[in-house]
Protein backbone atom coordinates (compact mmCIF):
# COMPACT_ATOMS: atom_id res chain seq x y z
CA UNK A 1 116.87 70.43 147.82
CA UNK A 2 119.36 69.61 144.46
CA UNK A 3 115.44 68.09 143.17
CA UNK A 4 113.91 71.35 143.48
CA UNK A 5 116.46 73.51 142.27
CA UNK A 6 117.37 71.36 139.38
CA UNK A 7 113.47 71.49 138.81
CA UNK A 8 113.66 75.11 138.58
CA UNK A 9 116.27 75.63 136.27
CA UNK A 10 115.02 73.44 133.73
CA UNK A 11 111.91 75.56 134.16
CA UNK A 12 113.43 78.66 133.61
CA UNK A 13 115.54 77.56 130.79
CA UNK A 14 112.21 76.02 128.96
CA UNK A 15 110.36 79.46 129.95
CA UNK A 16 113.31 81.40 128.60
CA UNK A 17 113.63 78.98 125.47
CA UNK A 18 110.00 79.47 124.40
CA UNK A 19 109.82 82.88 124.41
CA UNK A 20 112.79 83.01 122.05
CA UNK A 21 110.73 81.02 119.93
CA UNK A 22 107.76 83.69 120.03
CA UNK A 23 109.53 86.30 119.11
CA UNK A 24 110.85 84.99 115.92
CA UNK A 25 108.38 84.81 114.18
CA UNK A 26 107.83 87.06 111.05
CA UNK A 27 105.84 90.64 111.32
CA UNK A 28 102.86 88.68 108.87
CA UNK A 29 102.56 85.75 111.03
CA UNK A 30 102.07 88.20 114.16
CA UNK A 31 99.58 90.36 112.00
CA UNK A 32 97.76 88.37 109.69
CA UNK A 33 95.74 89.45 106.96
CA UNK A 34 94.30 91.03 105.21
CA UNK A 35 94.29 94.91 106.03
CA UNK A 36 91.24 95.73 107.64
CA UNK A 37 90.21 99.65 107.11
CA UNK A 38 86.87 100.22 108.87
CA UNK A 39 86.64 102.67 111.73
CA UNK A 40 88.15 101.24 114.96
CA UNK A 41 86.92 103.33 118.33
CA UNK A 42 90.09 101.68 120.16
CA UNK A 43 92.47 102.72 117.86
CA UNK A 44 91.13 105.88 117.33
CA UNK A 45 91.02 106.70 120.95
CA UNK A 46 94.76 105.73 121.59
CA UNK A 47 95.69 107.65 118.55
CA UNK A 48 93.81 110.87 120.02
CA UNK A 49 95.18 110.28 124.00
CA UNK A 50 98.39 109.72 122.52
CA UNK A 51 98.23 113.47 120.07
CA UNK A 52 99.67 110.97 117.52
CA UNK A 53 99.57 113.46 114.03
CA UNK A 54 99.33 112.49 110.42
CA UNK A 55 96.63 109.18 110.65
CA UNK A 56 93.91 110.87 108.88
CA UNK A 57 93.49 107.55 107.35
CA UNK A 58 95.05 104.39 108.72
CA UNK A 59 94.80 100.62 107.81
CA UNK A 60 95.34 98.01 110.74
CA UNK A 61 95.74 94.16 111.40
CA UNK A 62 95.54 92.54 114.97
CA UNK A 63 98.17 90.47 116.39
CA UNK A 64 97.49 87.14 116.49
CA UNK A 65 99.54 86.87 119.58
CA UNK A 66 97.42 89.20 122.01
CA UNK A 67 94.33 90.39 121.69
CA UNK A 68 93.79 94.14 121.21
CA UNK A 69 97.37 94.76 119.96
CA UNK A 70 97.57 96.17 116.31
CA UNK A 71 100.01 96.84 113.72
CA UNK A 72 98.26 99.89 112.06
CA UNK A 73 99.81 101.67 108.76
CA UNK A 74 99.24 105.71 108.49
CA UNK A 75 99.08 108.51 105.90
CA UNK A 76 98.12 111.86 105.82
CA UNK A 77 98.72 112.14 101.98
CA UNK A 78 97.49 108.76 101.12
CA UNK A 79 101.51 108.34 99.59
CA UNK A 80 103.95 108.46 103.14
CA UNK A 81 103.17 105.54 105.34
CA UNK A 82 104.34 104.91 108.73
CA UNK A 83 103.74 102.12 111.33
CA UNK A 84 102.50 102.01 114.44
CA UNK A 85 101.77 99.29 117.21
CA UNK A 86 98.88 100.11 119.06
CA UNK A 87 97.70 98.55 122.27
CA UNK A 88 94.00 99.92 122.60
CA UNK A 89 93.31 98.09 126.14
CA UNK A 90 96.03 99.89 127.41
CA UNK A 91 95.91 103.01 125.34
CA UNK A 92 100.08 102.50 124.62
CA UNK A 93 102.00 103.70 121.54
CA UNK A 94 104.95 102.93 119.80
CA UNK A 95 106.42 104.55 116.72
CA UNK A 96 106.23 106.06 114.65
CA UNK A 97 108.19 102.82 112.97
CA UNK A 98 109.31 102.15 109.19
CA UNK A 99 106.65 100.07 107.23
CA UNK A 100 107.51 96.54 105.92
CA UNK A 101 107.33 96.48 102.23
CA UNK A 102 106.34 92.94 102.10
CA UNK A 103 103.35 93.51 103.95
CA UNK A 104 100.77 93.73 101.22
């Protein structure tokens, strides 16, 4: 009985450790470049499902964490950007977020 729960904990704490780790990486090692700006259905989809306003034109980069999640950057002016992550299996949302200035 100790053998098994001792077993456990040092699972959890190794579970709990390593996703620590994944979550610190930086916002360019998640989404690697470059920017990729050709017409994505799954994006566009969630954008439209979601009524998100102001992405006339959009630039994106996938995670390369999990597949079909996407930083994208918006404008409607081609001057204000916003972010967004997109999950397009799901059709999920979140932002609108501040863009990262070192993302070039």
């Amino acid at each position: 009985m100790k053998l098994s729960l001792y077993v456990l904990l040092v699972t959890i704490i190794l579970v709990i450790s390593s996703s620590g780790q994944s979550q610190n990486i930086s916002l360019a090692e998640r989404y690697p470049g470059p920017w990729q700006e050709d017409f994505n259905i799954g994006i566009t989809k969630a954008l439209a499902s979601q009524q998100i306003r102001g992405c006339g034109e959009y630039k994106y980069r996938e995670s390369s964490k999990n597949k079909g999640e996407y930083l994208i950057y918006c404008t409607s002016d081609g001057k204000r950007w916003v972010a967004y992550l997109v999950w397009v299996n799901i059709g999920k949302i979140t932002g609108p977020h501040t863009i990262d200035p070192l993302l070039k």
